[in-house]
Protein backbone atom coordinates (compact mmCIF):
# COMPACT_ATOMS: atom_id res chain seq x y z
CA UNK A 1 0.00 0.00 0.00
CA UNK A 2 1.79 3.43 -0.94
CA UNK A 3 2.39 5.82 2.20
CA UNK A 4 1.41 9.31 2.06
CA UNK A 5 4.11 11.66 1.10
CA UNK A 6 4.95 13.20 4.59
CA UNK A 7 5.69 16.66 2.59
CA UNK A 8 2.77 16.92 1.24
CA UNK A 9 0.86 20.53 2.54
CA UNK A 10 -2.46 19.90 4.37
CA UNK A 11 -4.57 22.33 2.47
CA UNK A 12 -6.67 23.50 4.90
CA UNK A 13 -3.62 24.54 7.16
CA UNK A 14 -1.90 26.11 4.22
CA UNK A 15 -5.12 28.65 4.07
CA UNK A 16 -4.71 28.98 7.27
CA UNK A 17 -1.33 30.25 7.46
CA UNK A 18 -2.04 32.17 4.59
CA UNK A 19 -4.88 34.35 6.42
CA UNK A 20 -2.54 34.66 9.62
CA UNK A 21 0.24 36.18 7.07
CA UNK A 22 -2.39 38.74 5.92
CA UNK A 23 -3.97 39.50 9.39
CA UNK A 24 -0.02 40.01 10.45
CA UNK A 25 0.90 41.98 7.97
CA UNK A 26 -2.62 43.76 7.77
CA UNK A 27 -1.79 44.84 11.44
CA UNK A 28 2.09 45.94 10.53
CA UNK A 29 0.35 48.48 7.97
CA UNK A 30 -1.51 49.84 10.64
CA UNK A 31 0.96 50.51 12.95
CA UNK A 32 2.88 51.83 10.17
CA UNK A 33 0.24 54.20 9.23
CA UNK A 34 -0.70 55.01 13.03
CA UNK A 35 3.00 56.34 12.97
CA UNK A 36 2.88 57.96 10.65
CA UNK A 37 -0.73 59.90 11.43
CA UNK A 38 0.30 60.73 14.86
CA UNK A 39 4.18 62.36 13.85
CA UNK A 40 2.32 64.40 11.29
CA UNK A 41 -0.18 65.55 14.43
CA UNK A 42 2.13 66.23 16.53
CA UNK A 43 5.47 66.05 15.00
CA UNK A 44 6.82 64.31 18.06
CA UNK A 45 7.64 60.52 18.63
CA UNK A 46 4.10 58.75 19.64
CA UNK A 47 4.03 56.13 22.49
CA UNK A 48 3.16 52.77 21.74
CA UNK A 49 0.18 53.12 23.45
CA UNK A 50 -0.60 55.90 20.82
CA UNK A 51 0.29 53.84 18.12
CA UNK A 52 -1.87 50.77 19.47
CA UNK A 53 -4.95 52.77 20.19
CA UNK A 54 -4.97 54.33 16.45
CA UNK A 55 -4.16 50.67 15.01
CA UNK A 56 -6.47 49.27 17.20
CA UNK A 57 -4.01 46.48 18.04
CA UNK A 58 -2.61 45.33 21.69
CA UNK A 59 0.63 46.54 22.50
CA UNK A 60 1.75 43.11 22.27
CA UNK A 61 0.61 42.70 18.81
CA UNK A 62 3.39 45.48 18.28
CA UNK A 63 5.63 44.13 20.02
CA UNK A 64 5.36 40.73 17.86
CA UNK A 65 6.22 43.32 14.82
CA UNK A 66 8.66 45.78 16.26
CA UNK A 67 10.85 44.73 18.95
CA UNK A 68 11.47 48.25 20.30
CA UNK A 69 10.57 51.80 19.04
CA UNK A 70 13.79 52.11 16.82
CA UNK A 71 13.15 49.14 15.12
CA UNK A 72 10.01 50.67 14.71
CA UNK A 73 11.59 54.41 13.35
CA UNK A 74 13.21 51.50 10.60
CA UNK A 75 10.50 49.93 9.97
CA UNK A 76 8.65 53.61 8.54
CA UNK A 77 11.37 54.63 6.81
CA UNK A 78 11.55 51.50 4.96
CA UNK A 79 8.12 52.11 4.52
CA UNK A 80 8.97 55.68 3.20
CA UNK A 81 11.64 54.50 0.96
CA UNK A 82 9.15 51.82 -0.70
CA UNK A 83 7.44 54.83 -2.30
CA UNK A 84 8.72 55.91 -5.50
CA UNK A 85 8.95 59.70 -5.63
CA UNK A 86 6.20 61.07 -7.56
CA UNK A 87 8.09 62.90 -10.67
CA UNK A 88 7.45 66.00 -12.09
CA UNK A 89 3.38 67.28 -12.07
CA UNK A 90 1.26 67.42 -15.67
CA UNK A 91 1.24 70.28 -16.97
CA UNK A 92 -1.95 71.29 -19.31
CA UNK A 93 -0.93 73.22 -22.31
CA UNK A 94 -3.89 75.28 -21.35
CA UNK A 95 -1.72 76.86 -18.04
CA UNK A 96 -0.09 80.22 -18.16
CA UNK A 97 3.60 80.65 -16.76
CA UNK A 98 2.39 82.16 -13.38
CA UNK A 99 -0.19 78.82 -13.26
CA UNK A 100 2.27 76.65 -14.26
CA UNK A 101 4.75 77.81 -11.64
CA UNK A 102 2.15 77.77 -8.81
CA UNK A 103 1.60 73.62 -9.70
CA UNK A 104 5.03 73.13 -9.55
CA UNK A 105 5.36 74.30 -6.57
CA UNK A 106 2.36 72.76 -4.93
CA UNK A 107 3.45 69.36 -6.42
CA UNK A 108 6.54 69.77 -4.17
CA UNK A 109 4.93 71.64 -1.06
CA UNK A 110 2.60 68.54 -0.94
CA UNK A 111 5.76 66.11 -0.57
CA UNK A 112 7.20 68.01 1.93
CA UNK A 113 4.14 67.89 3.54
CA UNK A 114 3.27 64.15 3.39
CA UNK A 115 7.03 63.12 4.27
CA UNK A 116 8.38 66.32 6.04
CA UNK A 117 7.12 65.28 9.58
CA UNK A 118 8.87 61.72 9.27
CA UNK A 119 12.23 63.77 8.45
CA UNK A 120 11.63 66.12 11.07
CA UNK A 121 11.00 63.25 13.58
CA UNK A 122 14.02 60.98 12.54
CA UNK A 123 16.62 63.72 12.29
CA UNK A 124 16.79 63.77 15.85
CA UNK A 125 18.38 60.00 15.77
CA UNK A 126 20.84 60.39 12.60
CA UNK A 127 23.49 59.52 15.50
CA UNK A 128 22.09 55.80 14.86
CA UNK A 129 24.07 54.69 11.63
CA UNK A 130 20.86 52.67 10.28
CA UNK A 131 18.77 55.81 10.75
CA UNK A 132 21.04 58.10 9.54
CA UNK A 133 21.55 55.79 6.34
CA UNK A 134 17.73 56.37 5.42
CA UNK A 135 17.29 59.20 6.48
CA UNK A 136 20.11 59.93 3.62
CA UNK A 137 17.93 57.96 0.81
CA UNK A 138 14.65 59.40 2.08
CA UNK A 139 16.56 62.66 1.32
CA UNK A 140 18.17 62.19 -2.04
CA UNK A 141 14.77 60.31 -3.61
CA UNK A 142 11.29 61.01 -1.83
CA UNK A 143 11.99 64.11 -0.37
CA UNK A 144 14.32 65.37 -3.22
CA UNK A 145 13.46 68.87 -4.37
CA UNK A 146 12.54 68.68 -7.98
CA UNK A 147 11.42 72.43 -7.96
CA UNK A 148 14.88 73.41 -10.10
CA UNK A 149 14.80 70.96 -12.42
CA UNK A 150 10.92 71.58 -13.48
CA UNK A 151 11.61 75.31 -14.18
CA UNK A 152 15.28 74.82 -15.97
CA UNK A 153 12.75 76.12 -18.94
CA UNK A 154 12.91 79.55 -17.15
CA UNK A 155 16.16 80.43 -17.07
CA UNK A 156 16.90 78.44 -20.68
CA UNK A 157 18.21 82.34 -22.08
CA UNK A 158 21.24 82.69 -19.21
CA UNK A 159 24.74 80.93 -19.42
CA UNK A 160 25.71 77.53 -17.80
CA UNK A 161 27.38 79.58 -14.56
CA UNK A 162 24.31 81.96 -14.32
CA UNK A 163 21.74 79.01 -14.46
CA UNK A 164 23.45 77.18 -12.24
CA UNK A 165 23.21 79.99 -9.71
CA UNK A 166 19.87 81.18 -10.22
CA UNK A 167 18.76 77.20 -10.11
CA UNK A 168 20.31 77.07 -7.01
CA UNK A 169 18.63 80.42 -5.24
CA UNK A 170 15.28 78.84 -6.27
CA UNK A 171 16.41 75.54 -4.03
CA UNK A 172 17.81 77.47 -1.28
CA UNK A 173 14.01 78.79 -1.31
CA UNK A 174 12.02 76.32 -1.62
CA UNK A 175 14.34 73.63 0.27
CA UNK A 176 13.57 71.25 2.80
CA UNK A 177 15.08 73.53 5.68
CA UNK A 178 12.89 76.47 4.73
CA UNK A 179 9.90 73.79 5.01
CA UNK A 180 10.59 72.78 7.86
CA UNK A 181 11.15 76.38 9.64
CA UNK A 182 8.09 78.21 7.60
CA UNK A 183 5.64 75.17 8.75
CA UNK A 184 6.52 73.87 11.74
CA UNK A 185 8.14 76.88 13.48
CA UNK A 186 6.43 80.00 12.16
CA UNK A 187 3.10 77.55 11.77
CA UNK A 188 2.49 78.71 8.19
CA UNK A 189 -0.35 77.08 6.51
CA UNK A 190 0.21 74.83 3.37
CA UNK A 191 -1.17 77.28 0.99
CA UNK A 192 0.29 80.25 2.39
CA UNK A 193 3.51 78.97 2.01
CA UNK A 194 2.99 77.89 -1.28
CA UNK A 195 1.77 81.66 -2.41
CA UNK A 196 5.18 82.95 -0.74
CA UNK A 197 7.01 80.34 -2.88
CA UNK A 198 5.55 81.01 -6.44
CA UNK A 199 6.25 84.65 -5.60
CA UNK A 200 9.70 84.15 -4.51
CA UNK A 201 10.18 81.74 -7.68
CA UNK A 202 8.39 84.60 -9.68
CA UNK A 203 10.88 87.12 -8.67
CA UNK A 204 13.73 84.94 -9.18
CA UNK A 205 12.79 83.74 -13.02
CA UNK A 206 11.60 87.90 -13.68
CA UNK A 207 15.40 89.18 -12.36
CA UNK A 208 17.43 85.91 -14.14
CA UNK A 209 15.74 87.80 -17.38
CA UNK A 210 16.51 91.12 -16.47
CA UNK A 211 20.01 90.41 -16.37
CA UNK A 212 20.19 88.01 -19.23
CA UNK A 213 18.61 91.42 -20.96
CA UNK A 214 21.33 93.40 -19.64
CA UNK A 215 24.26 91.47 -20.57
CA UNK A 216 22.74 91.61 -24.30
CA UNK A 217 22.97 95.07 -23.93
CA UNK A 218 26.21 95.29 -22.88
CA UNK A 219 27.42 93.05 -25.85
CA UNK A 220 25.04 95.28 -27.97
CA UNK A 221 27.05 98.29 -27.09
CA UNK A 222 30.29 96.85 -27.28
């Protein structure tokens, strides 16, 4: 008589397994997002109590997950990191320059926005080499100010040296740092940053032509 194969997979426990998978990892998103919720409320580091309550999970159901809170702090900037950054906005051929340049900016503002708490939060703990290695990442891809690069069409009339500099006045104003100090130290609103942004970026793009205007005349006259 042939013996059952002894690796065979009871398939009733194999569904089972499977749904305990999902409910874990179902319950790792939502202390993930519970995180994340609660640093963008209050822009300090939640308790696990906090975290539990908004997940609606035990405490020991995070610490199953997380063994302490900086595996935790890893744990959401992995998170983070698993979101590609978004790319440059669409732009309808219907927008003006001034319209155009307010979406821009807004398409950045609302990055900073959605990832600038977690930054804020986790640049207390760069001392932590794993920390400060995402922290680096989160910087260079999903919090990456794309700002420059979407308006290089303004300043397309001035020399390599000149764009270079005027690229880099727009990213000293609408950088990270300036964010972080307009929103969560002044308490700026979103949009009202945003208006003081397009303006500044307006200004900018207005005196890069004035002096790509003036050079001509210079060379003109000469």
């Amino acid at each position: 008589m042939k013996q059952p194969d002894k690796r065979s997979v009871d398939p009733v426990r194999a569904i089972i397994g499977d749904g305990r998978a999902l409910r874990s990892e179902r319950t790792r998103h939502n202390i993930i997002t519970a995180y994340l919720l609660l640093i963008r409320q209050t822009l300090h580091e939640p308790t696990l109590k906090q975290i539990a309550k908004i997940a609606k999970c035990s405490l020991r159901s995070i610490y199953e997950r997380m063994t302490d809170t900086h595996a935790l702090q890893l744990a959401v900037l992995d998170h983070a990191l698993g979101h590609p950054p978004r790319g440059a906005p669409v732009l309808s051929v219907d927008l003006d320059r001034d319209a155009r340049l307010r979406t821009i900016v807004r398409h950045q503002a609302e990055e900073y926005e959605k990832w600038g708490p977690l930054w804020h939060m986790a640049i207390r703990y760069r001392d932590h080499a794993d920390i400060r290695f995402r922290l680096e990442r989160l910087r260079s891809s999903v919090l990456a100010n794309r700002i420059g690069d979407s308006c290089l069409y303004a300043f397309a009339g001035c020399g390599e040296t000149d764009r270079r500099n005027w690229l880099t006045l727009v990213e000293t104003v609408t950088s990270l740092e300036n964010w972080q100090f307009l929103r969560y130290h002044q308490r700026l609103p979103f949009d009202d940053i945003c208006e003081q942004w397009t303006g500044l970026t307006r200004h900018i793009i207005v005196a890069s032509s004035i002096d790509v205007a003036s050079s001509e005349l210079l060379v003109a006259g000469n």
